[in-house]
Protein backbone atom coordinates (compact mmCIF):
# COMPACT_ATOMS: atom_id res chain seq x y z
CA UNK A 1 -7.97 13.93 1.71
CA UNK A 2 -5.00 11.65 1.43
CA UNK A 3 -6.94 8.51 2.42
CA UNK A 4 -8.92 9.45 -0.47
CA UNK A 5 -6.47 9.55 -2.96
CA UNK A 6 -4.55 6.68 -1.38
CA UNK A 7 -7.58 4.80 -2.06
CA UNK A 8 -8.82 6.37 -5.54
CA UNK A 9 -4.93 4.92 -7.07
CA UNK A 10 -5.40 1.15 -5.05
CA UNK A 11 -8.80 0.97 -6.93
CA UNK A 12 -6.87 2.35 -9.99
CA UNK A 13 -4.50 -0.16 -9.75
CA UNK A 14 -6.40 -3.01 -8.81
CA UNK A 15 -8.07 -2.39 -11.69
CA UNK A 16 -5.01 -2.64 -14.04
CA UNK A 17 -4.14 -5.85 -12.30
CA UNK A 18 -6.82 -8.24 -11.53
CA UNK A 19 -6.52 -10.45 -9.53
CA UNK A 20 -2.69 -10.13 -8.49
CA UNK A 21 -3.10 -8.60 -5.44
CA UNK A 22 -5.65 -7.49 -2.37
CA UNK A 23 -5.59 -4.69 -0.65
CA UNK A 24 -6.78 -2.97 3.12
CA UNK A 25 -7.02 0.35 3.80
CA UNK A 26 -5.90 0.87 7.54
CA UNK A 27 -7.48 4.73 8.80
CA UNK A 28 -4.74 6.61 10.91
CA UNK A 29 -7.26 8.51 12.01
CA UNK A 30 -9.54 6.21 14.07
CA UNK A 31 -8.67 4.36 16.99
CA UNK A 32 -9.14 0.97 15.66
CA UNK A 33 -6.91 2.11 12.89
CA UNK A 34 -4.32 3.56 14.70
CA UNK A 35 -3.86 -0.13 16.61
CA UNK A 36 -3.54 -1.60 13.73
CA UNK A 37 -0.42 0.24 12.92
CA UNK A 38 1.10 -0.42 16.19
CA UNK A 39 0.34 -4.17 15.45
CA UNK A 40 2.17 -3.82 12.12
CA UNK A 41 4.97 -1.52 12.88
CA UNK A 42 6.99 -5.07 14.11
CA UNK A 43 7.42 -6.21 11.02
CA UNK A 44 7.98 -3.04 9.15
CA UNK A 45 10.42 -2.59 11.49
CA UNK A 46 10.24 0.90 11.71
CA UNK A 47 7.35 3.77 11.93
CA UNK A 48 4.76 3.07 9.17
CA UNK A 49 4.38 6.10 6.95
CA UNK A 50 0.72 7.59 6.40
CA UNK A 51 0.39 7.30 3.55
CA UNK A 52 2.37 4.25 2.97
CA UNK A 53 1.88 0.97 1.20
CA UNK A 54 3.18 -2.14 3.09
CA UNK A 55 2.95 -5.64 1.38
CA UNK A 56 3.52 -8.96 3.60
CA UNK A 57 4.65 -6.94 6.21
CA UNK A 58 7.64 -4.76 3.99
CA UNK A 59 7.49 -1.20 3.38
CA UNK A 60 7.68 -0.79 -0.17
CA UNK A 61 6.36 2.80 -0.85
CA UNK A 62 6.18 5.45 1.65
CA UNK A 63 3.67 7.75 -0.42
CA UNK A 64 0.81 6.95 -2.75
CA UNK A 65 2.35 5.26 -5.83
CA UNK A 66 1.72 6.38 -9.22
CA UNK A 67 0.55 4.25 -11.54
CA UNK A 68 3.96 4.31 -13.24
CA UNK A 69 5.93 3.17 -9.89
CA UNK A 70 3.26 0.63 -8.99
CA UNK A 71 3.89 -0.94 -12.86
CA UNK A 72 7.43 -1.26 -12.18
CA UNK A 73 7.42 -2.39 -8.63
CA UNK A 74 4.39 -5.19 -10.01
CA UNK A 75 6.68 -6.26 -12.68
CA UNK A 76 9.66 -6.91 -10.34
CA UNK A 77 7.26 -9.18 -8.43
CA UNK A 78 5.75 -11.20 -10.99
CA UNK A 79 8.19 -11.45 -13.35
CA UNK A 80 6.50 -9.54 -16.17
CA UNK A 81 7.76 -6.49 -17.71
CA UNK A 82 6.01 -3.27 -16.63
């Protein structure tokens, strides 16, 4: 259920931002997915939380975003007001 929603806001959000950003959904629950958080954890430099959104390696939320939080945190990054 929370993968969906996790993924349900990303398309949301990707949506409201074209073109600013990509983004991978990595499945906790699968094995290959589960690897892939060990292989990440490094440069999070701590346990990954599920649901979490990382971005060049940083933790910045440790929950599904709302689109009001994403906004702000995009703004911060590009310079724009949210």
């Amino acid at each position: 259920m929370l993968c969906n929603l996790a993924r349900d806001a990303m398309v949301e959000l990707e949506q409201e931002h074209p073109g600013l950003f990509t983004w991978t959904m990595v499945d906790a629950s699968t094995r290959d997915g589960v690897k892939r958080l060990q292989e990440l954890r490094p440069s999070a430099g701590r346990q990954i939380p599920v649901p979490g959104v990382l971005v060049n390696g940083e933790i910045v939320f440790d929950n599904i975003p709302d689109m009001e939080e994403f906004n702000e945190w995009m703004a911060t990054q590009t310079g724009a007001e949210a």
